[in-house]
Each structure stands twice: as C-alpha cells, then as structure tokens.
N, C-alpha and C. Protein backbone atom coordinates (compact mmCIF):
# COMPACT_ATOMS: atom_id res chain seq x y z
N UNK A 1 180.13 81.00 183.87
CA UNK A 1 179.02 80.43 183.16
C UNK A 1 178.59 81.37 182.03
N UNK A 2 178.29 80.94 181.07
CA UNK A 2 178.08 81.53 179.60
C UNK A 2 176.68 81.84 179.68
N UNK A 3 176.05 83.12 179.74
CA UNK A 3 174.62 83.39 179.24
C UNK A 3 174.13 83.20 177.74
N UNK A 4 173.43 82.30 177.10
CA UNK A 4 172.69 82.28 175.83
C UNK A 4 172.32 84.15 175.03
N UNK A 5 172.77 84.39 174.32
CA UNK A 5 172.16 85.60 173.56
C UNK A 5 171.13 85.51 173.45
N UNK A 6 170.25 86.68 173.14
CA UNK A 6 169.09 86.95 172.54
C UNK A 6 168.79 86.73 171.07
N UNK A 7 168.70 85.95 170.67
CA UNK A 7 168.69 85.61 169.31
C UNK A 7 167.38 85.98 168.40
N UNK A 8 166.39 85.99 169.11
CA UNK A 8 164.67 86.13 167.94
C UNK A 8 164.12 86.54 169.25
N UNK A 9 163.00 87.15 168.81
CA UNK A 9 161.73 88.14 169.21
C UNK A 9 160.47 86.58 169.55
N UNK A 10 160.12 86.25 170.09
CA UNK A 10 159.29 85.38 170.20
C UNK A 10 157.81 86.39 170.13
N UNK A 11 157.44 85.68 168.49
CA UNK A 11 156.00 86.98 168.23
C UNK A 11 154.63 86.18 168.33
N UNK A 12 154.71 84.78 168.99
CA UNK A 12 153.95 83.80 169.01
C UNK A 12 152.53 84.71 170.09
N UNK A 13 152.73 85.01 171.41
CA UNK A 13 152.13 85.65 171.99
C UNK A 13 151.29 87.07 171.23
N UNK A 14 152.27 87.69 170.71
CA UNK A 14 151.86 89.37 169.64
C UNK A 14 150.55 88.59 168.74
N UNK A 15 150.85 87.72 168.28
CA UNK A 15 149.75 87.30 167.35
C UNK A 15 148.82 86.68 167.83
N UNK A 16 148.64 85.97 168.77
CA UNK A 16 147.57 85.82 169.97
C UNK A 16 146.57 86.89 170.43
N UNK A 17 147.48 87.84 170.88
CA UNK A 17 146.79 88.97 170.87
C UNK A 17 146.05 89.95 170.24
N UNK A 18 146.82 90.10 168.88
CA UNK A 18 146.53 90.54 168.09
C UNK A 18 144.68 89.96 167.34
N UNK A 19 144.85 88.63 167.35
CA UNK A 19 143.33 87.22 166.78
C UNK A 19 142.52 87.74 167.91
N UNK A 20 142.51 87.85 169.19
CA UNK A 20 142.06 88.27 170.32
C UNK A 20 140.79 89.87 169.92
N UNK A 21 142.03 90.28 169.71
CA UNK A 21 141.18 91.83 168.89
C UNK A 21 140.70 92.13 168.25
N UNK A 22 140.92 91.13 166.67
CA UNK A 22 140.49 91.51 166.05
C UNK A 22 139.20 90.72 165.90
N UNK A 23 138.75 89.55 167.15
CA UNK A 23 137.24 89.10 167.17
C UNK A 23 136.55 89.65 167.78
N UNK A 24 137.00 90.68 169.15
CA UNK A 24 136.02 91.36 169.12
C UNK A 24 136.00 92.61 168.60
N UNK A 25 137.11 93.09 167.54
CA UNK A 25 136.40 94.46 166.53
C UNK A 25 135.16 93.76 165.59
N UNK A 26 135.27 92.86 165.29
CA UNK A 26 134.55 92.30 164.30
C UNK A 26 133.00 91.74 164.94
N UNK A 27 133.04 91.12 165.97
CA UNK A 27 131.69 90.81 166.55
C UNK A 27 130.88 92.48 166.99
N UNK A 28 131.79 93.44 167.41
CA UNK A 28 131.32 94.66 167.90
C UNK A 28 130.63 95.52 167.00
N UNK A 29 131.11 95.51 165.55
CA UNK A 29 130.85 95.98 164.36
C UNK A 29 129.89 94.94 163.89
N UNK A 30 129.45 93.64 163.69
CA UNK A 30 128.57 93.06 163.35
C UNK A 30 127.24 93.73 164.25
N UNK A 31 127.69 93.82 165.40
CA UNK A 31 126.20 94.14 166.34
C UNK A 31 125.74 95.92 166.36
N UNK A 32 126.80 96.49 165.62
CA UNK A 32 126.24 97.83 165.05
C UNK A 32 125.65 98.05 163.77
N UNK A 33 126.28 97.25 162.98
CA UNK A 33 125.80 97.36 161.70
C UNK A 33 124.79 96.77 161.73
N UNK A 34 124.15 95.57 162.27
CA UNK A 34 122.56 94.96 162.23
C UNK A 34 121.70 95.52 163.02
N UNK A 35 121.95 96.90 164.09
CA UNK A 35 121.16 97.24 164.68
C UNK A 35 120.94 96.45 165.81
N UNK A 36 121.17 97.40 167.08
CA UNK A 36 121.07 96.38 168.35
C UNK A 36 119.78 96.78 169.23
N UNK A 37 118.64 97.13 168.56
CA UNK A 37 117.59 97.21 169.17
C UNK A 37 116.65 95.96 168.55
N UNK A 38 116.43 95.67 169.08
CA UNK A 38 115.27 94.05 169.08
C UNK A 38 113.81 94.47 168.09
N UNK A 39 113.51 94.97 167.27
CA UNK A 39 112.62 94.83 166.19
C UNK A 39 111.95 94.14 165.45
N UNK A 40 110.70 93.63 165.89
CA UNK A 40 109.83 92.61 165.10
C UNK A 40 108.99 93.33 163.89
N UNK A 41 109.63 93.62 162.66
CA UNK A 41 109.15 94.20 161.48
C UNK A 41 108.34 93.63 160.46
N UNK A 42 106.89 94.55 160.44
CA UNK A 42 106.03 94.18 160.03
C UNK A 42 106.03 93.89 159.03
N UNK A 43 105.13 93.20 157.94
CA UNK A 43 105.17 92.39 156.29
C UNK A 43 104.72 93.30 155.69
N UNK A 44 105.18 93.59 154.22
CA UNK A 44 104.66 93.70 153.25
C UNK A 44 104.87 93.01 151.90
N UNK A 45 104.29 93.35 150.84
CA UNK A 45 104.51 92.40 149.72
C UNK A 45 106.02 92.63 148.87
N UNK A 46 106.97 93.55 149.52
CA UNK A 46 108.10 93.49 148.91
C UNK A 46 109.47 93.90 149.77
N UNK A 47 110.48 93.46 150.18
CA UNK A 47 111.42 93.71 151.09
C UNK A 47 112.11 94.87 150.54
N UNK A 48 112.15 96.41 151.16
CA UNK A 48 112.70 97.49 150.84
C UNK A 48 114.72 97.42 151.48
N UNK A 49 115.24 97.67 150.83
CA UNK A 49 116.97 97.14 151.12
C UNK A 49 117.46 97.78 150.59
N UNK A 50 116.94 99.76 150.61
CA UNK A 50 118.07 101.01 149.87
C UNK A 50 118.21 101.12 152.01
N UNK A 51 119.83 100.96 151.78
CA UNK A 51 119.96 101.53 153.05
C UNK A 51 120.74 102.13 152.79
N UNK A 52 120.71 103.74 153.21
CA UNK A 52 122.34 104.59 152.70
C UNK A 52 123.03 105.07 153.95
N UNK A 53 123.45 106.27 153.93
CA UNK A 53 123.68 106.89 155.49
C UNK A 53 122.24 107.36 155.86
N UNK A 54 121.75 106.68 156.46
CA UNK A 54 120.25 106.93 156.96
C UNK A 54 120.36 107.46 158.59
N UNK A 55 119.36 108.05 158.55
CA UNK A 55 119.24 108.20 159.76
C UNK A 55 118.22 107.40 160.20
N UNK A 56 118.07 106.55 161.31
CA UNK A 56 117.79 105.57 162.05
C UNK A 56 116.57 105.79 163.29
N UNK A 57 115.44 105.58 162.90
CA UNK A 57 114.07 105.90 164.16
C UNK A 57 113.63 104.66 163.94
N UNK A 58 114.32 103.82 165.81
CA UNK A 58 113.44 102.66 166.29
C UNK A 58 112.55 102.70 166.59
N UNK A 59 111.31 102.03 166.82
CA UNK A 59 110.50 102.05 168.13
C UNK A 59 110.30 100.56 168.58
N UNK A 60 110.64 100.46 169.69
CA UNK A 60 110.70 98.92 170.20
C UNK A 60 109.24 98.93 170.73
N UNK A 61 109.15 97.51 171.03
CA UNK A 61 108.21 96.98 171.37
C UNK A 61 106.90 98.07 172.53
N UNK A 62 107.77 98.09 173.50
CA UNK A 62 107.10 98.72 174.47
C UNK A 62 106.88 100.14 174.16
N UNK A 63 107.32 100.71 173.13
CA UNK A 63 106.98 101.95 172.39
C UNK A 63 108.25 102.98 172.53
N UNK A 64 109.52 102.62 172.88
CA UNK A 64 110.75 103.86 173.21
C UNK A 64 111.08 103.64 171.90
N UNK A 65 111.82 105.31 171.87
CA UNK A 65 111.59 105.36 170.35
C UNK A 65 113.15 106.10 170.48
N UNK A 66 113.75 105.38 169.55
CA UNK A 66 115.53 105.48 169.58
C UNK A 66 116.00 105.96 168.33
N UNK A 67 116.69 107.25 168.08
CA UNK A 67 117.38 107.62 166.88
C UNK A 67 118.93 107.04 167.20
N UNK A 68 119.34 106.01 165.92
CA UNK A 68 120.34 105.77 166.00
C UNK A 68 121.13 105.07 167.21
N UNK A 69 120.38 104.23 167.76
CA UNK A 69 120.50 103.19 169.18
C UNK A 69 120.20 104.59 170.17
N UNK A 70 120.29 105.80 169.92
CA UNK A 70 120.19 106.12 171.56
C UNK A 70 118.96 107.09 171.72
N UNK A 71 118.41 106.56 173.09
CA UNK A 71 116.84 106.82 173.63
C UNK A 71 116.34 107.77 173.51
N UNK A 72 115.90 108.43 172.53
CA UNK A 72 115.13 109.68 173.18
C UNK A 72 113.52 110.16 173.73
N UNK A 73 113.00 111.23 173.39
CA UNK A 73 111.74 111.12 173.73
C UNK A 73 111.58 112.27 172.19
N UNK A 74 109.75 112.34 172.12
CA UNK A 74 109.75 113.05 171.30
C UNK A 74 110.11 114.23 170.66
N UNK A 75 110.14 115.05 171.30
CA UNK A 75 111.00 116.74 171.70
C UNK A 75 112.60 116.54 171.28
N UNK A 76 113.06 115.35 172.00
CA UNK A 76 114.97 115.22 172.20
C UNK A 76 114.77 115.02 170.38
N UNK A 77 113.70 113.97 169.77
CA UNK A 77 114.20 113.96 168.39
C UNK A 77 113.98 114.93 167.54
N UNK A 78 112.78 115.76 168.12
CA UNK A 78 112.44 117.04 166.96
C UNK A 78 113.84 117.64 166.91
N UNK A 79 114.32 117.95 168.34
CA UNK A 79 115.46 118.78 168.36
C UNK A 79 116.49 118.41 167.90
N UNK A 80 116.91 116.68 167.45
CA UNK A 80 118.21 116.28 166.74
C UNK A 80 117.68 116.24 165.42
N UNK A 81 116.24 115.81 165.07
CA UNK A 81 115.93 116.25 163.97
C UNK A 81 116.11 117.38 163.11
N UNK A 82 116.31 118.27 163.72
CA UNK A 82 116.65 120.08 163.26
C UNK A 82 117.70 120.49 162.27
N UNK A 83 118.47 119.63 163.43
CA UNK A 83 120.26 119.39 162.81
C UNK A 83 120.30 119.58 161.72
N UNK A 84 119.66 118.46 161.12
CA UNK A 84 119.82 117.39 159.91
C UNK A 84 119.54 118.34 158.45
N UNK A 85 119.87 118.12 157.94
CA UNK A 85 119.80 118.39 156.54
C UNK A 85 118.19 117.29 156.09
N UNK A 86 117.61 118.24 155.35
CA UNK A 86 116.30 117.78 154.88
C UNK A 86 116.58 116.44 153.89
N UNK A 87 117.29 116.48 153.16
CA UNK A 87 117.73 115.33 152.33
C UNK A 87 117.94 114.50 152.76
N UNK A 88 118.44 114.30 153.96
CA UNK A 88 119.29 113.44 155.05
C UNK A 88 118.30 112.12 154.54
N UNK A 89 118.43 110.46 154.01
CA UNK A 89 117.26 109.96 154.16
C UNK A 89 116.80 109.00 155.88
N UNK A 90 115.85 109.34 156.04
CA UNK A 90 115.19 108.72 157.02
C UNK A 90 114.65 107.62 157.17
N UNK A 91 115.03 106.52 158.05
CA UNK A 91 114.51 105.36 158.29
C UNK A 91 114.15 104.62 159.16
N UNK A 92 112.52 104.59 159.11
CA UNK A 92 111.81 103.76 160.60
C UNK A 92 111.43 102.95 160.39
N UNK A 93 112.10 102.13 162.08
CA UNK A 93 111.98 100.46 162.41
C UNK A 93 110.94 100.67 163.50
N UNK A 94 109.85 99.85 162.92
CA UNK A 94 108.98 100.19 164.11
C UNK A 94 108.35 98.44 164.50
N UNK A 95 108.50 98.17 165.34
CA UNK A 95 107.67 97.17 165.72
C UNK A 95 106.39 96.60 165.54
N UNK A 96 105.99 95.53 164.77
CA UNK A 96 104.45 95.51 164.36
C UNK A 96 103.91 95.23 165.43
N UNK A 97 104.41 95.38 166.84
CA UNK A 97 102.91 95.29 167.95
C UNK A 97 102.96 96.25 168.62
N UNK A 98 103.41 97.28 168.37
CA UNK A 98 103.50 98.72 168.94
C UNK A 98 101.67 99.33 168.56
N UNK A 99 101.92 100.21 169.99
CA UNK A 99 100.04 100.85 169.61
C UNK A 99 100.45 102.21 168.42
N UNK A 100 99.67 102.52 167.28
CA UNK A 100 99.47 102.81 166.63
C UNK A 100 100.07 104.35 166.80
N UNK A 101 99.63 105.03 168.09
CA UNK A 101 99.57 106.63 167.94
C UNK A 101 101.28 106.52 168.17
N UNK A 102 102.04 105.57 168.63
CA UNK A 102 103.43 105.97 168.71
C UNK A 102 104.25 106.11 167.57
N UNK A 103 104.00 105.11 166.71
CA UNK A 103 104.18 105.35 165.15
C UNK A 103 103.53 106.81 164.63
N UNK A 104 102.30 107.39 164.65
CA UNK A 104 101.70 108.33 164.19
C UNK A 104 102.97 109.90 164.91
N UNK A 105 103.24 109.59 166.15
CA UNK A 105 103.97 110.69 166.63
C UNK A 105 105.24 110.68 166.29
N UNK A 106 105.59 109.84 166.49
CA UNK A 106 107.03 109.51 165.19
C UNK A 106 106.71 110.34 164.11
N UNK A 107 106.35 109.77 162.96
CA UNK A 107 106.14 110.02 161.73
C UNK A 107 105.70 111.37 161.49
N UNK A 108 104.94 112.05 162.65
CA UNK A 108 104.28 113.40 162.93
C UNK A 108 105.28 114.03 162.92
N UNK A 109 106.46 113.68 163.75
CA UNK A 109 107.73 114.53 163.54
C UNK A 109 108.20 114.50 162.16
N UNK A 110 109.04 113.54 161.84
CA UNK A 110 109.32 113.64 160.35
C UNK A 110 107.96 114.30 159.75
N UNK A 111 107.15 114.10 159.49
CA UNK A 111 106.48 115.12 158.58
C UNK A 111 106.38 116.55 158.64
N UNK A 112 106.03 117.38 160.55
CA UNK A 112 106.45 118.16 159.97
C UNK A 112 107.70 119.20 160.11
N UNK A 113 108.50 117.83 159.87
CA UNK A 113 110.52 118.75 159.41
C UNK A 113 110.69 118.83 158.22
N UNK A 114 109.84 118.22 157.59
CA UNK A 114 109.88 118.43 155.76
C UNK A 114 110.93 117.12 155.66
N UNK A 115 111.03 116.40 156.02
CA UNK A 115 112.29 115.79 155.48
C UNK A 115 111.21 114.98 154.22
N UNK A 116 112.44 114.94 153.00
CA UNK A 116 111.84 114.21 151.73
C UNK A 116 111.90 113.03 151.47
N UNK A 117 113.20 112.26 151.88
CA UNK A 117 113.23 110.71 151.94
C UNK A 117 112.68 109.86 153.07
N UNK A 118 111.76 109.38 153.25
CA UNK A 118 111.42 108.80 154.48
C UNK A 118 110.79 107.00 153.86
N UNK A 119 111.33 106.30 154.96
CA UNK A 119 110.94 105.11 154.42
C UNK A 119 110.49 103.91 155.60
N UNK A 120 109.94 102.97 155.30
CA UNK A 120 109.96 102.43 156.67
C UNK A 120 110.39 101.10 156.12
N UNK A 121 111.12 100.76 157.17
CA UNK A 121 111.41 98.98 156.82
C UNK A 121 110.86 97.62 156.96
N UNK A 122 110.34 96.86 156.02
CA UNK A 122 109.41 95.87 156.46
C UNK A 122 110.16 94.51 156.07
N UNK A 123 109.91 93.48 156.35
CA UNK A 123 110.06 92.06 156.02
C UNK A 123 109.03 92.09 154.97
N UNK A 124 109.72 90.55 153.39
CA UNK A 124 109.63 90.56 152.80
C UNK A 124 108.01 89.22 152.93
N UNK A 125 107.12 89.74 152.41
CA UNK A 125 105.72 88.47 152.41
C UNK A 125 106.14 87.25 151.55
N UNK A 126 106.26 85.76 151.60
CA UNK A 126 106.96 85.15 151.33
C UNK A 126 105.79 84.89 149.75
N UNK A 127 104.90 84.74 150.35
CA UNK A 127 103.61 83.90 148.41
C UNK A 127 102.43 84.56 149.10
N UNK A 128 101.27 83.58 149.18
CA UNK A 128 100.24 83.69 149.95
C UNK A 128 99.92 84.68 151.08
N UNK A 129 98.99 85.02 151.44
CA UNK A 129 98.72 86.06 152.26
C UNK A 129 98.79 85.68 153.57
N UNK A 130 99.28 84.09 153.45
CA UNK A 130 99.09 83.93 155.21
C UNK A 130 100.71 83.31 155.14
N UNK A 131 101.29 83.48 154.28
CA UNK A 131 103.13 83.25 154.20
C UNK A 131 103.76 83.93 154.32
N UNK A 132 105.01 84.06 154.99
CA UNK A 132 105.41 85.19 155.48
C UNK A 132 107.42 84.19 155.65
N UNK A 133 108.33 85.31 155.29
CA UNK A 133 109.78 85.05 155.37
C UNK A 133 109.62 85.74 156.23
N UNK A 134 110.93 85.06 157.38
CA UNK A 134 111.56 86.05 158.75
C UNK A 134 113.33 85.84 158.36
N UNK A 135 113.55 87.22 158.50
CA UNK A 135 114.93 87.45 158.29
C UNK A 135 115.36 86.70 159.00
C-alpha cells in the first residue's frame, strides 16, 4: 500500500492562533493605556489632554491612592517619588467624591518634592454651568 507524501504545511490552524493573540495583546494594551482604575473626574471649563510619559497619582473613590495602577500609601509614594527626576511631569486622577484632605496629602507630597510639572486631569464642562460632557 502506497503512503500519500507530505506535500504542504497546513498553516490554517498557525493563523488561528496567531488572531487569538493578537486580541488579547490588543484588548490588554487598550486597558493599560486608558487606565484601569475606575475614576469619576471632576469638571472644569476646559479638557487638559498634554499627556506625556507622566507619572500617574490615582485616588479612587474610597480614597487609595495608586502611582501608576499600583497601591501605595503615602510614605511608599514619597519614597518612589524620590526616584524621579524633578522634571518628570506629574499627573493626578483624583475622584470628585473623594474627602478633600486625601487630595491635600497627595498633592502635599508632590509639593514638597519640588516637582515642576504637576497637573490634574479634569473632564471637559460642556456650555452652561449646569452642562457637563462625560468621556
């Protein structure tokens, strides 16, 4: 009995796999690049959108306050704060129903590390004072 040769590579499967991967590199990278901490950002009258290599201070809702998705406390950031090069620019997402002094201790740090770029990010006020755009 005659065995059939091997004639072609069947790459039907390789490329299956391949579509497979490359949706979730792409969904994984969508959910880093938009930031995967949950942030309800407060209004002002103009949407700020210089984002460079920033360095990244959340504070979620319940007041944890995250450099760059991961948790710290105030101290852990003075101390990664240190690191940094003063230029470095800085950018806080803070929750508009957060109590007040957690923002103030935040910002207490950045102020005093000297850092010079500091900015905070707000949603853009749509007309009227009671109109408002949500990203």
């Amino acid at each position: 009995m005659d065995e059939k040769e091997f004639d072609y590579m069947n790459v039907i499967p390789l490329v299956d796999v391949m579509l497979v991967l490359l949706t979730i590199v792409l969904t994984t990278s969508t959910l880093i690049a938009s930031g995967m901490i949950n942030v309800s950002l407060p209004k002002a009258s103009a949407e700020h959108k210089e984002i460079l290599k920033n360095q990244i201070i959340s504070i979620d809702k319940g007041g944890a306050v995250y450099l760059n998705s991961s948790v710290v406390t105030l101290d852990g950031l003075q101390n990664k704060m240190l690191l940094l090069d003063k230029q470095t620019p800085v950018l806080i997402r803070a929750d508009r129903d957060i109590r007040l002094q957690v923002f103030v201790d935040v910002l207490d740090v950045v102020k005093n590390l000297e850092f010079k770029r500091v900015s905070l990010q707000t949603e853009k006020r749509k007309g009227g004072m009671g109109e408002w755009v949500t990203n």
